[in-house]
Protein backbone atom coordinates (compact mmCIF):
# COMPACT_ATOMS: atom_id res chain seq x y z
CA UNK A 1 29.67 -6.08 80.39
CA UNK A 2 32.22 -5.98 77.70
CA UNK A 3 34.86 -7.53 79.82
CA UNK A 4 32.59 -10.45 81.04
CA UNK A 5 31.54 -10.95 77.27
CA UNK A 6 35.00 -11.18 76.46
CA UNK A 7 36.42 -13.48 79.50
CA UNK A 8 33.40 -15.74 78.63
CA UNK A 9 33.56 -17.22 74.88
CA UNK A 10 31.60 -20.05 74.04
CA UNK A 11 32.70 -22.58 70.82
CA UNK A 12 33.43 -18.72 69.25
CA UNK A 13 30.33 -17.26 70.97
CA UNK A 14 29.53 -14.52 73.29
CA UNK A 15 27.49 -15.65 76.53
CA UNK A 16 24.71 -13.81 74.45
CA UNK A 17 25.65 -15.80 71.10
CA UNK A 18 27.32 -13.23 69.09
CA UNK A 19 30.35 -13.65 67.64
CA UNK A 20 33.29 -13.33 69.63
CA UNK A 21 35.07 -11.33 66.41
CA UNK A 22 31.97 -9.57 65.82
CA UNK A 23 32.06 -8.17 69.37
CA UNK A 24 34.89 -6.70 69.01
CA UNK A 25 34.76 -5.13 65.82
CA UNK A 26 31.44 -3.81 67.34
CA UNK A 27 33.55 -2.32 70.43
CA UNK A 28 36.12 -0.66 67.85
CA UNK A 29 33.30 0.44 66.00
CA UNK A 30 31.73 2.51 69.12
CA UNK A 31 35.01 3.65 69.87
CA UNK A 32 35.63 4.87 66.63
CA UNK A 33 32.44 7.08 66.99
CA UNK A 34 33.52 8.56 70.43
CA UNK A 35 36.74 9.40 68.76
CA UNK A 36 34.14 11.44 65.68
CA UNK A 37 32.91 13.26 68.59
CA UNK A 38 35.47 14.16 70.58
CA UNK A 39 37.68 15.18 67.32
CA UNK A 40 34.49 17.46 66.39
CA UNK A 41 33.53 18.75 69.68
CA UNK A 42 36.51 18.94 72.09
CA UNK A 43 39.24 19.68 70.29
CA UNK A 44 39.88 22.77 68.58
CA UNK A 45 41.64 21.28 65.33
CA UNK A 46 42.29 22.89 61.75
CA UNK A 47 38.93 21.97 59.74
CA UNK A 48 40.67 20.50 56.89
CA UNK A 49 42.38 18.49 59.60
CA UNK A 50 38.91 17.21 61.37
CA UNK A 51 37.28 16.17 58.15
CA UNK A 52 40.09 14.21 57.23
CA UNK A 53 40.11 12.45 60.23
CA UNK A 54 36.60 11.88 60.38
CA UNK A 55 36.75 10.32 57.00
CA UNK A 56 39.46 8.16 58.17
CA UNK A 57 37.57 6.71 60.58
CA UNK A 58 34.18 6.10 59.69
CA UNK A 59 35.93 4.40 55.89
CA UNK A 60 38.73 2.61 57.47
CA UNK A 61 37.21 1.26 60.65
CA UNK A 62 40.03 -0.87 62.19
CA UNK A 63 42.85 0.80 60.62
CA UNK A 64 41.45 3.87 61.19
CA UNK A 65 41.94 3.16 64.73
CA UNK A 66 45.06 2.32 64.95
CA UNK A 67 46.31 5.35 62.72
CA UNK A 68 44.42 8.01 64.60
CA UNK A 69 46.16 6.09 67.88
CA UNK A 70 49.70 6.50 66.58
CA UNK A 71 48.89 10.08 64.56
CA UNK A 72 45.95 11.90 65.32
CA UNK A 73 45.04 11.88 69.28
CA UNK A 74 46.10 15.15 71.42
CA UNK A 75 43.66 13.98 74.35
CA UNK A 76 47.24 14.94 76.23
CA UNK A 77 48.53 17.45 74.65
CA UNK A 78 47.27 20.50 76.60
CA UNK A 79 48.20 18.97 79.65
CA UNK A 80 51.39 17.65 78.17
CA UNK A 81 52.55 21.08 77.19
CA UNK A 82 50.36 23.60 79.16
CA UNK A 83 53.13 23.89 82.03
CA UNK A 84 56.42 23.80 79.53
CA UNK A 85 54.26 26.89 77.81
CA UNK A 86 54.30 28.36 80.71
CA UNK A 87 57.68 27.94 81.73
CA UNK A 88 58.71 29.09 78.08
CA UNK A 89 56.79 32.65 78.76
CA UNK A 90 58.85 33.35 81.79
CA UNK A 91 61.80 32.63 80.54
CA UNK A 92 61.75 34.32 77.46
CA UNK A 93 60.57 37.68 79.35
CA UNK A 94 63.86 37.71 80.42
CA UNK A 95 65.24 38.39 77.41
CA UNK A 96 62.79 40.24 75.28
CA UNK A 97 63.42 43.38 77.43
CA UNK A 98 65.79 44.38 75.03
CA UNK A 99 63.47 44.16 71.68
CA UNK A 100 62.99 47.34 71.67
CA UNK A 101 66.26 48.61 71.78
CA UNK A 102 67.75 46.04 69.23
CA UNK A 103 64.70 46.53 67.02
CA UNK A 104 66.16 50.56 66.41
CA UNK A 105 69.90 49.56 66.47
CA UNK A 106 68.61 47.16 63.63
CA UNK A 107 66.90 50.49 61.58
CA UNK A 108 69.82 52.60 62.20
CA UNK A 109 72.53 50.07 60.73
CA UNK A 110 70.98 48.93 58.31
CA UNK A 111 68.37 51.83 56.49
CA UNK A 112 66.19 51.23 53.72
CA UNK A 113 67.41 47.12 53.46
CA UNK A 114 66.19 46.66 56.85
CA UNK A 115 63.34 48.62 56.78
CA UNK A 116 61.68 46.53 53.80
CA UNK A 117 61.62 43.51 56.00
CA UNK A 118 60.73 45.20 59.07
CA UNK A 119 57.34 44.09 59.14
CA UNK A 120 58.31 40.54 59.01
CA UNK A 121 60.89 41.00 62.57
CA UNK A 122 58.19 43.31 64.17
CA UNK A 123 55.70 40.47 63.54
CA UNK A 124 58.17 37.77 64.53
CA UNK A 125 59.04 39.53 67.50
CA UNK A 126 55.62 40.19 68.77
CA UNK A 127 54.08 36.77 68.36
CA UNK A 128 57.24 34.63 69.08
CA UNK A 129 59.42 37.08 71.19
CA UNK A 130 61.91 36.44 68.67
CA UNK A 131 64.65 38.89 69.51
CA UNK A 132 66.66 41.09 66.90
CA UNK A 133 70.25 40.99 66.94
CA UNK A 134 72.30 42.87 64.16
CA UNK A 135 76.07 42.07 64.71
CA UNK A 136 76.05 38.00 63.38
CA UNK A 137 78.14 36.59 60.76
CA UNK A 138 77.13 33.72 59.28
CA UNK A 139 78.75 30.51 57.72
CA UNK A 140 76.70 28.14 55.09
CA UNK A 141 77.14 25.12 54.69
CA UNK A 142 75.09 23.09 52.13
CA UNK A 143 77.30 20.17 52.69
CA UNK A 144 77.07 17.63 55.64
CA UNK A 145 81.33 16.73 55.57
CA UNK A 146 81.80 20.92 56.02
CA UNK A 147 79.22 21.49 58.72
CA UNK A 148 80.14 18.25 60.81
CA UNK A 149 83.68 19.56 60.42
CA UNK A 150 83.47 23.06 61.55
CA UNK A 151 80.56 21.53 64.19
CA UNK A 152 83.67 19.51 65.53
CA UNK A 153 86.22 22.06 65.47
CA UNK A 154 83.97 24.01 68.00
CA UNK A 155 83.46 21.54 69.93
CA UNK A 156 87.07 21.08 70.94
CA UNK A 157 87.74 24.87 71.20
CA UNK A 158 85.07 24.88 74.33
CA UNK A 159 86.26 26.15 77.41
CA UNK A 160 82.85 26.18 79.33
CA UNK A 161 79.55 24.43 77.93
CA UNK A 162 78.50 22.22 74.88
CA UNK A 163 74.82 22.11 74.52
CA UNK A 164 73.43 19.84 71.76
CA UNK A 165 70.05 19.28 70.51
CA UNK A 166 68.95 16.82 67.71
CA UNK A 167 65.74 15.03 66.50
CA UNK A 168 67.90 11.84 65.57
CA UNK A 169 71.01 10.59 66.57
CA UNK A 170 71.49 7.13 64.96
CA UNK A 171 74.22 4.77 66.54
CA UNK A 172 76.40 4.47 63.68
CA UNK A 173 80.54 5.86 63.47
CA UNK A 174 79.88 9.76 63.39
CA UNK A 175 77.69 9.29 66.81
CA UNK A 176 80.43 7.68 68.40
CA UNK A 177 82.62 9.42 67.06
CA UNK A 178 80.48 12.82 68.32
CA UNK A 179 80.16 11.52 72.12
CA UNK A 180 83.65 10.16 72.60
CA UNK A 181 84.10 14.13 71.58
CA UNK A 182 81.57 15.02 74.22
CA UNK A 183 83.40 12.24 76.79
CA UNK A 184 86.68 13.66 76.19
CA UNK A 185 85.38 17.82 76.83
CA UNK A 186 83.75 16.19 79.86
CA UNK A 187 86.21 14.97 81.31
CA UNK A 188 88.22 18.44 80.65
CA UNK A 189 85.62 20.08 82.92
CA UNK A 190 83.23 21.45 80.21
CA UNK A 191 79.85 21.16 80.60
CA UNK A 192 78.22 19.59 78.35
CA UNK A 193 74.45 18.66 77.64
CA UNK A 194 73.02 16.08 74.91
CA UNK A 195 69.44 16.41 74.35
CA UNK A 196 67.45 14.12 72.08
CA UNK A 197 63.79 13.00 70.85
CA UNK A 198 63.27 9.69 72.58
CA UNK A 199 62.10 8.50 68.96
CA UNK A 200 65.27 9.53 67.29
CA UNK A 201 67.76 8.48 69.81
CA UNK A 202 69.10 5.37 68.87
CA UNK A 203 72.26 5.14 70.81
CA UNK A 204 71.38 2.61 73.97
CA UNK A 205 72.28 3.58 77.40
CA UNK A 206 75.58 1.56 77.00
CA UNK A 207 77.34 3.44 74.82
CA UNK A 208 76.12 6.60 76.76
CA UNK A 209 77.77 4.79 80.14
CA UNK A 210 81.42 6.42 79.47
CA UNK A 211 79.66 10.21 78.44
CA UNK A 212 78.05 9.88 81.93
CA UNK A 213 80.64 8.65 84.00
CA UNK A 214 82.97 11.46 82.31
CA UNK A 215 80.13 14.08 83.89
CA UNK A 216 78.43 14.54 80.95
CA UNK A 217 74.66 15.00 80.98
CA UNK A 218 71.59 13.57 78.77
CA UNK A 219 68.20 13.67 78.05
CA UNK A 220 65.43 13.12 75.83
CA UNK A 221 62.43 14.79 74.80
CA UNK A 222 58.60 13.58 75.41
CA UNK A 223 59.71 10.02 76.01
CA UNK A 224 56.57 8.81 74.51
CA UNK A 225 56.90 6.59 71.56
CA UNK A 226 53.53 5.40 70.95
CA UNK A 227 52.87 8.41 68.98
CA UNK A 228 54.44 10.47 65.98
CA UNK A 229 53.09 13.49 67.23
CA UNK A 230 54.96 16.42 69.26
CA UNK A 231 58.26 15.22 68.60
CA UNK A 232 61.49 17.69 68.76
CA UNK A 233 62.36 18.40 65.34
CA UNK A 234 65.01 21.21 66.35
CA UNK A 235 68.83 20.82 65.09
CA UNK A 236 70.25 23.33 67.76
CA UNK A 237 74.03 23.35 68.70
CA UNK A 238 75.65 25.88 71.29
CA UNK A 239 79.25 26.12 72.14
CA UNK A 240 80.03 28.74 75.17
CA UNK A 241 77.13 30.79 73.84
CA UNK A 242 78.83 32.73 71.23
CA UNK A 243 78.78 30.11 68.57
CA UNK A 244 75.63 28.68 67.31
CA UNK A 245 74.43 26.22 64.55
CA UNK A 246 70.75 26.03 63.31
CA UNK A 247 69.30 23.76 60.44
CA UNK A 248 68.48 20.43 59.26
CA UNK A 249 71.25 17.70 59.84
CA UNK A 250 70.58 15.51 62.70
CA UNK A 251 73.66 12.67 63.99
CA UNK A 252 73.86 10.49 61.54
CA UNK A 253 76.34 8.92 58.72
CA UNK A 254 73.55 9.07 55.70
CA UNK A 255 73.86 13.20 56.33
CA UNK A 256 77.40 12.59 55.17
CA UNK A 257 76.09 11.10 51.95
CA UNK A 258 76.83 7.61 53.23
CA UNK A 259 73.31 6.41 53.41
CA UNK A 260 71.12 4.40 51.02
CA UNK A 261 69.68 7.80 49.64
CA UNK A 262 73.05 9.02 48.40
CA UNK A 263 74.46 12.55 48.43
CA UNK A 264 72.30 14.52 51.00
CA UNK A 265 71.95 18.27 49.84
CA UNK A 266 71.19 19.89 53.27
CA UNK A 267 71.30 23.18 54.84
CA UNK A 268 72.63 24.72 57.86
CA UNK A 269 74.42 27.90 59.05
CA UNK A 270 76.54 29.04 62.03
CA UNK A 271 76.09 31.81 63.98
CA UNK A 272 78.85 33.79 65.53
CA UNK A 273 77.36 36.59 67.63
CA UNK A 274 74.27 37.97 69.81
CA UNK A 275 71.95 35.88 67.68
CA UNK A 276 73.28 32.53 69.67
CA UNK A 277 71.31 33.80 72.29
CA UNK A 278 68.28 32.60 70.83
CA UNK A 279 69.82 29.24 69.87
CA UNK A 280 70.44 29.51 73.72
CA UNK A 281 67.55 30.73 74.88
CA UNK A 282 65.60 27.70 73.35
CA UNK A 283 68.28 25.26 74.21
CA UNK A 284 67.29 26.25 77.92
CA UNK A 285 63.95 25.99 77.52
CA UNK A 286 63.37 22.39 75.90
CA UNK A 287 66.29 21.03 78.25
CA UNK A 288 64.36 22.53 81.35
CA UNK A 289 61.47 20.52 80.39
CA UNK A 290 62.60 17.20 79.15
CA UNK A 291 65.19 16.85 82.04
CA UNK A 292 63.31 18.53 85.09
CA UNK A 293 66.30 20.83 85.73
CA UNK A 294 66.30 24.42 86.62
CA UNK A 295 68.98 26.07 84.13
CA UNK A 296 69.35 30.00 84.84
CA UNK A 297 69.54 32.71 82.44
CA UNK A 298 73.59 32.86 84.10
CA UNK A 299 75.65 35.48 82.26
CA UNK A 300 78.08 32.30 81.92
CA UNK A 301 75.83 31.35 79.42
CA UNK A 302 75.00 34.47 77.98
CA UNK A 303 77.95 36.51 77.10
CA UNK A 304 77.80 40.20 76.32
CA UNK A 305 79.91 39.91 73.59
CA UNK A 306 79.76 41.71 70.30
CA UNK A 307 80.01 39.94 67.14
CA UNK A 308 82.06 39.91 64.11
CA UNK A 309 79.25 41.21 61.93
CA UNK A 310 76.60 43.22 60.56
CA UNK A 311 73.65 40.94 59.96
CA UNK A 312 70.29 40.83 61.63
CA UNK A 313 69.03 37.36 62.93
CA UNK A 314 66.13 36.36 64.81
CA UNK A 315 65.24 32.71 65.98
CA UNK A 316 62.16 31.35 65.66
CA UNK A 317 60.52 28.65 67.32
CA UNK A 318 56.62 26.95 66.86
CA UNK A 319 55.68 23.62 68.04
CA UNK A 320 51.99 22.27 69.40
CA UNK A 321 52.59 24.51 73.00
CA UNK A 322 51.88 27.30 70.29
CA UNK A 323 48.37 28.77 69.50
CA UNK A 324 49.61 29.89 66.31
CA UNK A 325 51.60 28.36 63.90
CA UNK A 326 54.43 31.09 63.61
CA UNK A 327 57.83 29.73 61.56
CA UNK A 328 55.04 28.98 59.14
CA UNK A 329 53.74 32.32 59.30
CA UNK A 330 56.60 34.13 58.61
CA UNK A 331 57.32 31.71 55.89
CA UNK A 332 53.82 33.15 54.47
CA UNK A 333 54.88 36.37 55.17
CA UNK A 334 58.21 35.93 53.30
CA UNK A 335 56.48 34.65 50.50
CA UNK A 336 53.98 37.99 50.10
CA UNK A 337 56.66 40.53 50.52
CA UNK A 338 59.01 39.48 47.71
CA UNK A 339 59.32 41.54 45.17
CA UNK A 340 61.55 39.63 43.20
CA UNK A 341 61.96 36.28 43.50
CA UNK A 342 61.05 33.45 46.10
CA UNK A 343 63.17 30.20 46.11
CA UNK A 344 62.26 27.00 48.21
CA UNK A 345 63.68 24.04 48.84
CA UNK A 346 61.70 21.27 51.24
CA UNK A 347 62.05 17.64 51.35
CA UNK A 348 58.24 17.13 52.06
CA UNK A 349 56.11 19.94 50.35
CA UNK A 350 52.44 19.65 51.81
CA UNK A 351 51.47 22.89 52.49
CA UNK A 352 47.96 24.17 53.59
CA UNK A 353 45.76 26.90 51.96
CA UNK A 354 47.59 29.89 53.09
CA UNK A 355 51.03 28.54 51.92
CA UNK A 356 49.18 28.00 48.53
CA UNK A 357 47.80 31.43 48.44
CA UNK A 358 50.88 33.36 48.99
CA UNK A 359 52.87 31.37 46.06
CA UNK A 360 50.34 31.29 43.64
CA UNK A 361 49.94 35.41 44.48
CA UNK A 362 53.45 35.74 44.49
CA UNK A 363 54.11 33.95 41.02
CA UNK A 364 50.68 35.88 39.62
CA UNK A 365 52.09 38.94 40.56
CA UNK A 366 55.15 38.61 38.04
CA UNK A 367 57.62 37.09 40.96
CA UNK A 368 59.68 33.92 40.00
CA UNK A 369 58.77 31.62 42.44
CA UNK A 370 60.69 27.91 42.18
CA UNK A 371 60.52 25.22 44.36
CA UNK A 372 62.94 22.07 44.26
CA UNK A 373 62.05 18.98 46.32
CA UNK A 374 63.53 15.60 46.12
CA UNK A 375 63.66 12.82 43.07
CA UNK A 376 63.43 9.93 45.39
CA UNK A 377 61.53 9.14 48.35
CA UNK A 378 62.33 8.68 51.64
CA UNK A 379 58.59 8.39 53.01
CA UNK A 380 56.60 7.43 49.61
CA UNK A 381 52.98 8.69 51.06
CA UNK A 382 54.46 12.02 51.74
CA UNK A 383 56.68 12.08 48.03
CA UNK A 384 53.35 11.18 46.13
CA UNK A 385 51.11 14.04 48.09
CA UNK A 386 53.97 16.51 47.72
CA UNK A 387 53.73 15.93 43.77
CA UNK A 388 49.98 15.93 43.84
CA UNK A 389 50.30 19.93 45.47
CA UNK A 390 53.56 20.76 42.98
CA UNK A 391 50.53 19.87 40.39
CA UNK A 392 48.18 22.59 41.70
CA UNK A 393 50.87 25.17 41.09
CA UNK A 394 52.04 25.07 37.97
CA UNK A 395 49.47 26.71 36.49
CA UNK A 396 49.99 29.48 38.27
CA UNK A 397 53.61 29.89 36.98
CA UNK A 398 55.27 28.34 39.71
CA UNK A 399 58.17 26.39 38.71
CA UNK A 400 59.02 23.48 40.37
CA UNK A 401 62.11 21.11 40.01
CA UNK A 402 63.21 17.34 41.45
CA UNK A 403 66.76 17.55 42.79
CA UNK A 404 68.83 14.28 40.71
CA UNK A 405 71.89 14.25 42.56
CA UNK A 406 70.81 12.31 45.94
CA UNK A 407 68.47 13.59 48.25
CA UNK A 408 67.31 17.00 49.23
CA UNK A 409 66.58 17.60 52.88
CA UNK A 410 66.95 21.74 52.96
CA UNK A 411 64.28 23.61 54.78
CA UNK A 412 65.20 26.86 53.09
CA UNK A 413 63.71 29.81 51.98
CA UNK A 414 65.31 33.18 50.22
CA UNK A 415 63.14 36.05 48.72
CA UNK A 416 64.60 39.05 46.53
CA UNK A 417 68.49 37.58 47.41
CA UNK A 418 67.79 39.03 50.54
CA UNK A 419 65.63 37.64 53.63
CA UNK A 420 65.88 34.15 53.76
CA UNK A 421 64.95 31.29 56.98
CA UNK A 422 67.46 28.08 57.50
CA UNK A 423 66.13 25.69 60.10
CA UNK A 424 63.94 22.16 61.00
CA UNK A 425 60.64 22.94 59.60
CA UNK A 426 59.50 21.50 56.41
CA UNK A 427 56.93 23.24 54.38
CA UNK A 428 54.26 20.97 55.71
CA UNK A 429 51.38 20.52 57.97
CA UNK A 430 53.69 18.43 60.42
CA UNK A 431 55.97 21.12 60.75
CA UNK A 432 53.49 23.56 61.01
CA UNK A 433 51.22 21.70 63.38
CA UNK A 434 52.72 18.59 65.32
CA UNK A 435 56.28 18.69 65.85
CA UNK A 436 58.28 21.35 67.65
CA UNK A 437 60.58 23.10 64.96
CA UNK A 438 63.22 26.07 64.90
CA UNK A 439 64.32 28.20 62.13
CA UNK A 440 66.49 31.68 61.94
CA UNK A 441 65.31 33.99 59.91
CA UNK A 442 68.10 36.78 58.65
CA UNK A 443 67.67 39.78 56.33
CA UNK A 444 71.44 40.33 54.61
CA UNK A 445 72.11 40.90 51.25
CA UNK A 446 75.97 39.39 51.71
CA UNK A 447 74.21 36.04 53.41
CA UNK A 448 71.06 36.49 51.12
CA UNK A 449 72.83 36.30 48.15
CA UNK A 450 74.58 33.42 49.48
CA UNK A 451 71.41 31.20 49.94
CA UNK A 452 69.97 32.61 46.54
CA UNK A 453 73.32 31.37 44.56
CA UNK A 454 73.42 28.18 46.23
CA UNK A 455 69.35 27.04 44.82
CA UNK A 456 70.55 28.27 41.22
CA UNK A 457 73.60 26.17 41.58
CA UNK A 458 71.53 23.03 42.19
CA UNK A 459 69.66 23.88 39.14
CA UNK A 460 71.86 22.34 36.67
CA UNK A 461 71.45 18.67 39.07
CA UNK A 462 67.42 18.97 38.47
CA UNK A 463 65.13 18.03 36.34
CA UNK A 464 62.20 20.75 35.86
CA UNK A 465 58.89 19.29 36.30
CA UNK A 466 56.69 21.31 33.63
CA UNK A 467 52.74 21.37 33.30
CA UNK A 468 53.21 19.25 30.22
CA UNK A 469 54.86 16.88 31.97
CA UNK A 470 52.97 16.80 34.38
CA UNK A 471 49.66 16.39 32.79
CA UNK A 472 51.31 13.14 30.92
CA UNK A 473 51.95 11.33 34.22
CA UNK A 474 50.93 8.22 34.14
CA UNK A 475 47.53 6.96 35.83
CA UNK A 476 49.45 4.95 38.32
CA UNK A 477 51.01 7.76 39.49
CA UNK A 478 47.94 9.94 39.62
CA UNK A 479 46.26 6.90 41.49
CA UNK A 480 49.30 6.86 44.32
CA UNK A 481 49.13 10.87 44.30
CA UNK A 482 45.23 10.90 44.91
CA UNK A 483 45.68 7.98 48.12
CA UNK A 484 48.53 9.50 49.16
CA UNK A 485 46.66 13.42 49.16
CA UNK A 486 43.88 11.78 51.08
CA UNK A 487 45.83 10.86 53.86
CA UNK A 488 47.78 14.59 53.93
CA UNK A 489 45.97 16.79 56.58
CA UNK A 490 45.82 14.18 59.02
CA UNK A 491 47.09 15.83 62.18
């Protein structure tokens, strides 16, 4: 009936005299109450989550369409992801026959350090099979020129496979200048393997033509771009699987600093040792799926060779496939073990209850807990509701900072100068929910101290935002921080 209404207007009439406009807001409208139900009876969603939604919705009846279209549905997800989860579970038993046996080489080199934070890998390794391996050293870079650098340099030391995996990889100079790299180690005989989210790779199928023709091989992840949901957030690079690199710089020239936003503080580390074997082990996995291939766990892949040092790593993955939402989990449990001190830094801070819980217990408990997050926006909604939940700690004693000298876009965490997580995921409820993310998580008081030093020397760049302060904001700003909070548990 609706179609023949439709097909049928009369002078702006229905064949039944209504409105043709009215008829359709009247179709969005039932529509919009189908979506109520099924977002309150099918699927399983975070409460805060539903409600919001809901809201949404039934306030904002054609927008609210449109916005749960692009951000809220999962009708697909299960069936989406149900058979990569699957695949993911018997691959990874593979590998996580040797847990137990790296989990007491771990307590044995390492004593009383490792011990503290045993909890946290034990946990880890039982919910995301997120091996222990205790002979990595590890570079930092906080700087995209050094990381791109040494990134490169590895790259042209291959002898046997490149595998590359970014959220974005824009089609400015440093992307060409990456896959005429990739061309040239092609063409050398090196495998190599380029995987991307389809909503971050912006480099057309022409300048790919030369990559492919040299035998190199591409992909992209859930080539669905009608939605912001389950995209690959993961910064993953693996060169003959003994040298790894894990963190938050996609392809791109504005990671150089070279971008509207200016300087961009970032975070990423490399990984020489057993721990690549994570990097690798998820590499497989995601490429599996987005490119229908069948890559084997091939010792080629997987060397058995010892690294160069002493530190225990684990990589950990979460994503939607995931019934629990585990990087930010053992960010939670990070957060409830230190002793000491626990410093963040997050572009986007929009954290849920438990995240809130464990800093405001932390700082209550006489820890220094500081949190830095950008001066400028990149997304505005998400810069306003990060502000609005800075606000709800300060009381606590949480102290929180803005980062002056460009942008921040480190997902880092460090408690006591001694466990600390480098990786994709933002402390927010994207990260934790809708996107598939990957951290490493390492417990080293040489590589601990490392990430503590670098927050305190971005102190002198920041600005602290006090309670005072922030109680004298002005009431613009608490308008935009109250519409932009409204809008923050979508997903």
């Amino acid at each position: 009936m609706i179609i023949y209404i439709l097909r049928h207007p009369r002078h702006g009439h229905t064949e039944y005299g209504m409105p043709i406009g009215a008829t359709i807001l009247m179709i969005i409208v039932i529509i919009q109450f189908f979506l109520v139900f099924v977002i309150i009876f099918d699927q399983r969603r975070n409460p805060t989550s539903t409600v919001g939604w809901v809201l949404v919705l039934l306030l904002l009846p054609i927008l609210g369409f449109f916005l749960y279209i692009f951000l809220g549905q999962d009708w697909t997800k299960r069936r989406l992801f149900s058979r990569k989860a699957e695949d993911d579970r018997r691959i990874v038993e593979v590998v996580v026959s040797q847990k137990k046996e790296l989990e007491r080489i771990g307590r044995e080199h390492h004593g009383d350090l490792f011990e503290r934070f045993l909890s946290i890998a034990r946990m880890l390794l039982d919910s995301n099979q997120a091996i222990i391996t205790n002979d990595n050293a590890l570079t930092i870079f906080t700087d995209g020129n050094a990381k791109f650098a040494s990134l490169f340099d590895a790259i042209r030391a291959a002898k046997h496979h490149i595998h590359l995996e970014y959220y974005i990889i824009r089609d400015d100079p440093l992307s060409r200048e990456l896959i005429q790299l990739l061309t040239e180690k092609a063409r050398q005989g090196v495998e190599v393997r380029l995987l991307a989210d389809s909503l971050g790779m912006k480099v057309k199928k022409k300048g790919l033509q030369e990559f492919e023709e040299a035998g190199g091989k591409h992909a992209v992840f859930f080539p669905r771009i009608f939605t912001l949901n389950y995209r690959n957030h993961r910064k993953i690079a693996v060169i003959d699987g003994t040298t790894g690199y894990i963190g938050g710089y996609n392809i791109g020239e504005e990671y150089l600093g070279k971008g509207p936003l200016g300087y961009w503080r970032d975070a990423a580390i490399k990984i020489e040792g057993m721990g690549v074997t994570g990097l690798q082990t998820r590499f497989f996995m995601d490429w599996n799926y987005a490119a229908g291939d069948h890559l084997t766990f091939d010792p080629v892949y997987f060397p058995d060779v010892r690294g160069p040092g002493k530190c225990p790593l684990q990589t950990v993955s979460s994503g939607p496939d995931a019934r629990w939402s585990l990087i930010k989990e053992g960010y939670v449990k990070l957060i409830l073990t230190a002793t000491e001190s626990v410093y963040i830094q997050t572009p986007y801070f929009i954290p849920d209850d438990s995240i809130l819980d464990a800093l405001r217990i932390a700082a209550h408990s006489g820890v220094d807990v500081r949190i830095m997050i950008p001066c400028k926006p990149d997304h505005p909604f998400v810069y306003w509701s990060t502000l609005s939940f800075i606000g709800d700690l300060l009381d606590s004693g949480v102290r929180a900072y803005t980062y002056d000298n460009g942008f921040i876009h480190a997902k880092t965490i460090v408690v006591d100068g001694i466990a600390a997580s480098v990786g994709s995921a933002n402390f927010d409820v994207r990260s934790f929910r809708l996107n598939f993310e990957a951290n490493a998580f390492f417990y080293d008081l040489e590589y601990g101290g490392q990430m503590k030093k670098a927050f305190l020397d971005d102190l002198p760049k920041c600005t602290e935002i006090t309670l005072e302060k922030y109680k004298n904001r002005s009431p613009w700003i608490k308008a935009k921080e109250s519409v932009s909070r409204l809008f923050s548990p979508l997903g």
